[in-house]
N, C-alpha and C. Protein backbone atom coordinates (compact mmCIF):
# COMPACT_ATOMS: atom_id res chain seq x y z
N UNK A 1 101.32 73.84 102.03
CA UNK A 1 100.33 74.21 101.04
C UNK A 1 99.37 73.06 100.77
N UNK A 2 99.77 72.02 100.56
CA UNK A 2 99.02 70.78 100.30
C UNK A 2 97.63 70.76 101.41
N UNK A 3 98.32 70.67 102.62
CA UNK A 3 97.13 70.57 103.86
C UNK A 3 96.65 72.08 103.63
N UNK A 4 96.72 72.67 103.59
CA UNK A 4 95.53 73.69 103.02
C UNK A 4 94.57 73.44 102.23
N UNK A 5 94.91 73.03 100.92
CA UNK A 5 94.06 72.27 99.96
C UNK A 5 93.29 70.86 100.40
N UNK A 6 94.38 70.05 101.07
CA UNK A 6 93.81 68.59 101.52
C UNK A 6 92.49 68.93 102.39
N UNK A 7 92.54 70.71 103.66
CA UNK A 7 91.63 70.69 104.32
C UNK A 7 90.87 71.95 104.52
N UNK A 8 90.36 72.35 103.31
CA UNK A 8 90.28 73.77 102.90
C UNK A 8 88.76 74.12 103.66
N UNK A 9 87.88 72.81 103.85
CA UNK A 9 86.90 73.40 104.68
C UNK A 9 87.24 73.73 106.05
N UNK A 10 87.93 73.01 106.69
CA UNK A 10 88.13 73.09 108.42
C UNK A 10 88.89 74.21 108.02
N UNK A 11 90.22 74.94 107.04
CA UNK A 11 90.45 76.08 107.07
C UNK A 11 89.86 77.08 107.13
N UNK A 12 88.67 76.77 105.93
CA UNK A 12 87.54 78.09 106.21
C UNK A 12 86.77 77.76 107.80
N UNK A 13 86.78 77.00 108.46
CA UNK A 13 86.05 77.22 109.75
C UNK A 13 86.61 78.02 110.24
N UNK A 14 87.92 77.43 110.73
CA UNK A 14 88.79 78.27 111.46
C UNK A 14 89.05 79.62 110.87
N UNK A 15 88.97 80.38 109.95
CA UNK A 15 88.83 81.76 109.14
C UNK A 15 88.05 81.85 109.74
N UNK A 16 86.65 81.61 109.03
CA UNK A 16 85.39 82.10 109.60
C UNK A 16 84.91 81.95 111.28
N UNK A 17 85.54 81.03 111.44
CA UNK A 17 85.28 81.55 113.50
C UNK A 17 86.59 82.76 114.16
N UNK A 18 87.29 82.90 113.77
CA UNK A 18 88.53 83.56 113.68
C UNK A 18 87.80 85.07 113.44
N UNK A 19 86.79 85.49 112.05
CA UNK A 19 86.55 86.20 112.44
C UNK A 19 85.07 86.48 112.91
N UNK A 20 84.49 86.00 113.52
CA UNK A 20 83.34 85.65 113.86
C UNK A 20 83.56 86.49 115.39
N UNK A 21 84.96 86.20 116.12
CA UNK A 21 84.99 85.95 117.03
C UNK A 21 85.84 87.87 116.86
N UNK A 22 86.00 88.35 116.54
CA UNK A 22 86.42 89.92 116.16
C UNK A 22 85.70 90.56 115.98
N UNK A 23 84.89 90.70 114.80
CA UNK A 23 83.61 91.05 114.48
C UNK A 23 83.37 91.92 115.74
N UNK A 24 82.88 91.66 116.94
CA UNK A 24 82.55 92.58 117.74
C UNK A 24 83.17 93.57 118.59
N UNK A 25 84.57 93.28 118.54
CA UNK A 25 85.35 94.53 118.91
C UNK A 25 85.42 95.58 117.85
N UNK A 26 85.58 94.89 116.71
CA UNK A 26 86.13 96.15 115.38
C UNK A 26 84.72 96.83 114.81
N UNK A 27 83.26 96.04 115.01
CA UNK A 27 82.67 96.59 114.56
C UNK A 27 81.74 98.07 116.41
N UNK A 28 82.52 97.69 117.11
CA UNK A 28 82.25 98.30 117.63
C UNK A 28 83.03 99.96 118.11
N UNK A 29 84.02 99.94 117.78
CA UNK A 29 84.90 101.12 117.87
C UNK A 29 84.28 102.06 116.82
N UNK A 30 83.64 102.07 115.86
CA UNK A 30 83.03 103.53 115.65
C UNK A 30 84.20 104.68 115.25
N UNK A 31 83.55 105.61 115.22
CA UNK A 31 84.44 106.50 114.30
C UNK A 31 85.29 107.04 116.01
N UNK A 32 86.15 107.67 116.00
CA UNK A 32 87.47 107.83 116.87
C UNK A 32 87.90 109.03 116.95
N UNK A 33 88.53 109.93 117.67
CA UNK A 33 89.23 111.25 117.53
C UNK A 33 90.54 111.29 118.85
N UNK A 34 91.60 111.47 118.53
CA UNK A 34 92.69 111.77 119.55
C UNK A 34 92.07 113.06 120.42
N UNK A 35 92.61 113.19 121.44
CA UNK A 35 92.37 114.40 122.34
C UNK A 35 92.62 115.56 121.16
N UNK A 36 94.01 115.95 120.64
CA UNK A 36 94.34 116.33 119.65
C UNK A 36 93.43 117.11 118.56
N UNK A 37 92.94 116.22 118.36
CA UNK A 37 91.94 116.23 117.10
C UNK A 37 90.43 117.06 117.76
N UNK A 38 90.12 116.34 118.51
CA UNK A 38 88.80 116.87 119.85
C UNK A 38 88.94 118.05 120.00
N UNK A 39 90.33 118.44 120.44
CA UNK A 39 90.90 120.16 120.91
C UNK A 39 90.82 120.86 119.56
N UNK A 40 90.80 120.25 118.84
CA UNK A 40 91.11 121.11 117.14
C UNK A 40 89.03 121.23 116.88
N UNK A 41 88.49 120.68 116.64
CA UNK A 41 87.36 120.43 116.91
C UNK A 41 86.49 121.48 117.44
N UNK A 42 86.80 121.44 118.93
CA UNK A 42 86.02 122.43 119.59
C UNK A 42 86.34 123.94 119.74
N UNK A 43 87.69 124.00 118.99
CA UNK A 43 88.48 125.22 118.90
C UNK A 43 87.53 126.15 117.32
N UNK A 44 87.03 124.85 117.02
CA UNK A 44 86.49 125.73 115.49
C UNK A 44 85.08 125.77 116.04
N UNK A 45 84.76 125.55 117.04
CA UNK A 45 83.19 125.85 117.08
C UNK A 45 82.35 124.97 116.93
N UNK A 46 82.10 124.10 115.81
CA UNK A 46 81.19 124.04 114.99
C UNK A 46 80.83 122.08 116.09
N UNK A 47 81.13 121.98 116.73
CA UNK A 47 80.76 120.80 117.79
C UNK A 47 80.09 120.95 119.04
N UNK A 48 79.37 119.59 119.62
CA UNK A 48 78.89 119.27 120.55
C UNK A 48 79.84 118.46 121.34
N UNK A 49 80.05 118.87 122.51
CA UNK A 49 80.95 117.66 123.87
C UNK A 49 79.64 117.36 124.56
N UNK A 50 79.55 115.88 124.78
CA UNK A 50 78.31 115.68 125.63
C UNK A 50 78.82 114.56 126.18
N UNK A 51 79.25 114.48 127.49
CA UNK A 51 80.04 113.87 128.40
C UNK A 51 78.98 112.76 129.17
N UNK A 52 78.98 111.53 129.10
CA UNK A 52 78.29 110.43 128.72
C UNK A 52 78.65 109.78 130.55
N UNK A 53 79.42 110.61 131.36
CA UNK A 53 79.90 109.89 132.66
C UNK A 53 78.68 110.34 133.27
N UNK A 54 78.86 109.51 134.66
CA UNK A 54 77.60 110.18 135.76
C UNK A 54 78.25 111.27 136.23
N UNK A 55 76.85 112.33 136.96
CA UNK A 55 77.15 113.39 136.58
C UNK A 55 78.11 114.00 138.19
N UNK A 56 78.58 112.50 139.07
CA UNK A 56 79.41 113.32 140.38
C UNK A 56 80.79 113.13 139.50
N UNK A 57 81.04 112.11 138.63
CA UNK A 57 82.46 112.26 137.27
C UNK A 57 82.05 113.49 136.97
N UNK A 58 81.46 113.61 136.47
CA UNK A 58 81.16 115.17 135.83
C UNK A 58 81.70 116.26 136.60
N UNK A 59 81.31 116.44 137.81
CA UNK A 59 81.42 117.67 138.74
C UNK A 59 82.91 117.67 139.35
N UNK A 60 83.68 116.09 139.15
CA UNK A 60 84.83 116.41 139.37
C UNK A 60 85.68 117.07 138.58
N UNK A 61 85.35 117.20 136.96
CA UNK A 61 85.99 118.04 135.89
C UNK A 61 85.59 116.74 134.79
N UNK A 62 85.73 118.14 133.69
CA UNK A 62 84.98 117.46 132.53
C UNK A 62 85.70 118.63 131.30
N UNK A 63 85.46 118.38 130.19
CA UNK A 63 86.06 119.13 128.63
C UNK A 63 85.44 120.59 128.90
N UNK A 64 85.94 121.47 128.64
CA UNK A 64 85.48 122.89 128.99
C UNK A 64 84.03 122.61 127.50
N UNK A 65 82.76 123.62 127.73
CA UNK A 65 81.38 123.69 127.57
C UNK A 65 80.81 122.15 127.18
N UNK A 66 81.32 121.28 128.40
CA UNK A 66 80.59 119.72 128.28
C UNK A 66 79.19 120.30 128.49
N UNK A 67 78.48 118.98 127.94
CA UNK A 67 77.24 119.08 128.28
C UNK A 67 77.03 117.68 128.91
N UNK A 68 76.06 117.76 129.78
CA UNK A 68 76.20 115.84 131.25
C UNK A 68 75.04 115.76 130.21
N UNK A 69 74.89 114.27 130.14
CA UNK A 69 73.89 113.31 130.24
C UNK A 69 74.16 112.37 130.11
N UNK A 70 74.01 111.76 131.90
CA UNK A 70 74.85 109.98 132.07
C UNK A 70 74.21 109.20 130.64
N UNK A 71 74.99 108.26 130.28
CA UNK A 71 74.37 107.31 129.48
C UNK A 71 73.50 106.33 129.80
N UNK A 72 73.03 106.12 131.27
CA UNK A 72 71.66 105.44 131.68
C UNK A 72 70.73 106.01 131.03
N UNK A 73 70.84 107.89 131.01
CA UNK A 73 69.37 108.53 130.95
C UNK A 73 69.37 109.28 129.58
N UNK A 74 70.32 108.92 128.90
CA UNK A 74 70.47 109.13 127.47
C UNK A 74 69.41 108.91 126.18
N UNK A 75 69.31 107.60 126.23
CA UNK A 75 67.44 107.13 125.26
C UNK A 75 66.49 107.94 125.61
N UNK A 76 66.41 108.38 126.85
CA UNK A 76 65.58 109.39 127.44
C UNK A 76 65.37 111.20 127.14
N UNK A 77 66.63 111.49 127.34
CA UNK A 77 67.19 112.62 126.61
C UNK A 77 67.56 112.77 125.75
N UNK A 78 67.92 112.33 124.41
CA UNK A 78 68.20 112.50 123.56
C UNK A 78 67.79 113.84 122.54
N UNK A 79 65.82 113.80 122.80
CA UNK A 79 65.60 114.78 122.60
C UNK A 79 66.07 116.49 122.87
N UNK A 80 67.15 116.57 123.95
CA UNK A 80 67.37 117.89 124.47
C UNK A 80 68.61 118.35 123.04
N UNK A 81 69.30 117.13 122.16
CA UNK A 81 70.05 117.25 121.91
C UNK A 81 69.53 117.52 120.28
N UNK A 82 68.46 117.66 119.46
CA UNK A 82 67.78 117.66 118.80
C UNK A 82 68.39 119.11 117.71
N UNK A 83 68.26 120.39 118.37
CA UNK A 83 69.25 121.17 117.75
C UNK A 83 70.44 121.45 117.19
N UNK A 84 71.37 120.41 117.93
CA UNK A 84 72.46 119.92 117.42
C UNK A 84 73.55 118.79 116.74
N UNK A 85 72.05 118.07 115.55
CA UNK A 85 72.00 117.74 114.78
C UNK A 85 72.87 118.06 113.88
N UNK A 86 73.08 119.47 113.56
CA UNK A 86 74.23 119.32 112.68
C UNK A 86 75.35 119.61 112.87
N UNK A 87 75.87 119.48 113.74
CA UNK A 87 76.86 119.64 114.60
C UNK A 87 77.73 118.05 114.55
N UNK A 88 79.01 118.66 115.03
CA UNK A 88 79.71 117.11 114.97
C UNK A 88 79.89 117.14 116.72
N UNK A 89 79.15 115.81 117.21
CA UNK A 89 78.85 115.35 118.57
C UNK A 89 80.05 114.58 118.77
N UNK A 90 80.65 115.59 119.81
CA UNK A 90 82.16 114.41 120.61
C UNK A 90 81.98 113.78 121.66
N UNK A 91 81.76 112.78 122.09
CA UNK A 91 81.41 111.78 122.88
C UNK A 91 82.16 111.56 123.88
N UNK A 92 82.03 111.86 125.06
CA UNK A 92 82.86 111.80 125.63
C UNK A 92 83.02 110.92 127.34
N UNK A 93 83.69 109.84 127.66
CA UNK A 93 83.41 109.17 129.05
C UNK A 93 84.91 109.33 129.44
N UNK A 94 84.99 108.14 130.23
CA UNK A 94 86.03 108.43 131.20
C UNK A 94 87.21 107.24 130.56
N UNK A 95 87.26 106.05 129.99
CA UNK A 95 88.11 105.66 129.09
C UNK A 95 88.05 105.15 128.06
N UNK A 96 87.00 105.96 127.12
CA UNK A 96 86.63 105.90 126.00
C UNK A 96 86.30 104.63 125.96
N UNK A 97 85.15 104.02 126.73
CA UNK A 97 85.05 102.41 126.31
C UNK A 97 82.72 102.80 126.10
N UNK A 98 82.19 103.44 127.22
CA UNK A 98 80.78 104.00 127.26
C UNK A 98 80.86 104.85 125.85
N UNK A 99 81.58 105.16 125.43
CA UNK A 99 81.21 106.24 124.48
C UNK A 99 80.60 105.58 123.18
N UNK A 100 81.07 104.63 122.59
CA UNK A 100 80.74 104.00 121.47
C UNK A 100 79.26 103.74 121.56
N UNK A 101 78.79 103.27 122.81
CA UNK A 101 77.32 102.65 122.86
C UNK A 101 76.67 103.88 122.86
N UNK A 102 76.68 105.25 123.43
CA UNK A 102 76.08 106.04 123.08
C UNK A 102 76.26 107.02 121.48
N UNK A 103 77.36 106.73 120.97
CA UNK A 103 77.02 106.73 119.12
C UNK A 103 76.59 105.88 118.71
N UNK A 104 76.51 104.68 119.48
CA UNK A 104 74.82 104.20 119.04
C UNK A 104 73.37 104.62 118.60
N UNK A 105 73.67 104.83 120.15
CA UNK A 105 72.38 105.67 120.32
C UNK A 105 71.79 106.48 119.46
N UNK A 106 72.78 107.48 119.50
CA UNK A 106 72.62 108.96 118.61
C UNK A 106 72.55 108.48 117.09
N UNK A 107 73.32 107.78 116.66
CA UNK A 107 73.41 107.35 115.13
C UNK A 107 71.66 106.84 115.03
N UNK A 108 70.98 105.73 115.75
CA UNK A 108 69.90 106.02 115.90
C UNK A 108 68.94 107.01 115.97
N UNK A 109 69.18 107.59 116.55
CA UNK A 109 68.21 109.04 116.98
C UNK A 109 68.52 110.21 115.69
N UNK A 110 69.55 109.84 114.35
CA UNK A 110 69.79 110.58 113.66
C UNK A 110 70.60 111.83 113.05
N UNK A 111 71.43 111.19 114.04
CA UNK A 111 72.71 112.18 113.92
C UNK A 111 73.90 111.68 113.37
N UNK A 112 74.28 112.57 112.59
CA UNK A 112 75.11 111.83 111.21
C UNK A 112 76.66 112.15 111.58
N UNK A 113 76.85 112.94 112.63
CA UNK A 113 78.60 113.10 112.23
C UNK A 113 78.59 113.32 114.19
N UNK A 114 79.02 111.81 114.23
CA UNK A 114 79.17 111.23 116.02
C UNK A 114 80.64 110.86 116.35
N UNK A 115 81.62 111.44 117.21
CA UNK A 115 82.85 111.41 117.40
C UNK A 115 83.50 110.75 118.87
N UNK A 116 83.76 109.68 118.92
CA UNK A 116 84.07 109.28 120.35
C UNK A 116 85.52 109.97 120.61
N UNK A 117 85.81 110.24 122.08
CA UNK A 117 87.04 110.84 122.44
C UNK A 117 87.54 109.50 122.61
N UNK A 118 89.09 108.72 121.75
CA UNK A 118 89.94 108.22 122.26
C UNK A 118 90.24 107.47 123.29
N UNK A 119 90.05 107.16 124.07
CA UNK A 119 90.65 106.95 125.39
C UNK A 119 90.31 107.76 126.71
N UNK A 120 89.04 108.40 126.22
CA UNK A 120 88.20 108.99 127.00
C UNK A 120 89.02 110.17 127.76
N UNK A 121 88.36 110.51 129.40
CA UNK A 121 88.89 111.75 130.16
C UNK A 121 90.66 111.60 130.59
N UNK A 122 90.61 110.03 130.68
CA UNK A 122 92.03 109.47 130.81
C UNK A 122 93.18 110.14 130.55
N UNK A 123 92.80 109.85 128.43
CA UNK A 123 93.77 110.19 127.73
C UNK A 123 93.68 111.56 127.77
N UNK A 124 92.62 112.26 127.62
CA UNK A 124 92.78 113.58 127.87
C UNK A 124 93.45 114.09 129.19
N UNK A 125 93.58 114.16 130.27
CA UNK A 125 94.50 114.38 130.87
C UNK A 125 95.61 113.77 131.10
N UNK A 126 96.00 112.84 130.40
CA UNK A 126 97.35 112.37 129.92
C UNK A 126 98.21 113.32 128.93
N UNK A 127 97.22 113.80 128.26
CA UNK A 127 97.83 114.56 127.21
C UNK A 127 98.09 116.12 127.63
N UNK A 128 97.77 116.16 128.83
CA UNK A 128 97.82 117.39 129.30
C UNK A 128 97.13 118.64 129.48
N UNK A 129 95.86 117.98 128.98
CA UNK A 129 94.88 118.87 128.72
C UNK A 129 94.47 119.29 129.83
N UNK A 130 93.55 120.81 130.00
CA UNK A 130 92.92 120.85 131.09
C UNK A 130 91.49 120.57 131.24
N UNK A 131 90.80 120.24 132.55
CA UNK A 131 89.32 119.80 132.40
C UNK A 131 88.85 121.15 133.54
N UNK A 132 87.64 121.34 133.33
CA UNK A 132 86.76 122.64 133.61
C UNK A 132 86.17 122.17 134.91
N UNK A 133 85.77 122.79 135.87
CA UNK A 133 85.13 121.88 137.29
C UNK A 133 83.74 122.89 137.66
């Protein structure tokens, strides 16, 4: 306890680079959904799947009524997605790591309720799910 007190600034460095150095993983994970949750989701309707892989990932199988638009050509398209604004957008790549940067995107472009899949197409067929071809 003493050397805490004796060295309370170099403690706060080390805090503050400690989390300095986190900061960009945690602020990057974004809001999240299990396959689980995704399947519950699109079972009620009221969502968008817009599958963020290129589109020969795509054609090998993808979430049944995906919609493609690689995330290269995404800033680009965004507009197609304009109607479904109020919709909750599930995000979807291949191990849930592309998906966050495109709820970027979209959170930009104005869309308020953006859902990354988990662990992407991975976990979804880990979990047993089936994908549509």
């Amino acid at each position: 306890m003493n050397f805490i007190i004796e060295h309370i600034f170099l403690v706060g460095i080390v805090v503050i680079s400690g989390g300095a150095l986190l900061w960009p993983a945690l602020s990057m994970r974004g809001k999240r959904a299990s396959p689980l949750e995704v399947t519950q989701m699109i079972n009620r309707g009221k969502s968008l799947v817009l599958d963020v892989r290129d589109t020969a990932a795509f054609a090998n199988g993808h979430l049944r009524d995906a919609k493609n638009i690689p995330l290269t050509e995404l800033v680009g398209r965004v507009g197609e997605l304009d109607k479904s604004k109020s919709k909750t957008v599930v995000l979807v790549c291949q191990k849930g790591v592309r998906s966050p940067l495109a709820a970027k995107v979209l959170a930009k472009a104005g869309f308020a309720d953006v859902v990354s899949l988990d662990g992407g197409v991975t976990a979804w067929q880990a979990a047993g799910l089936p994908l549509a071809k």
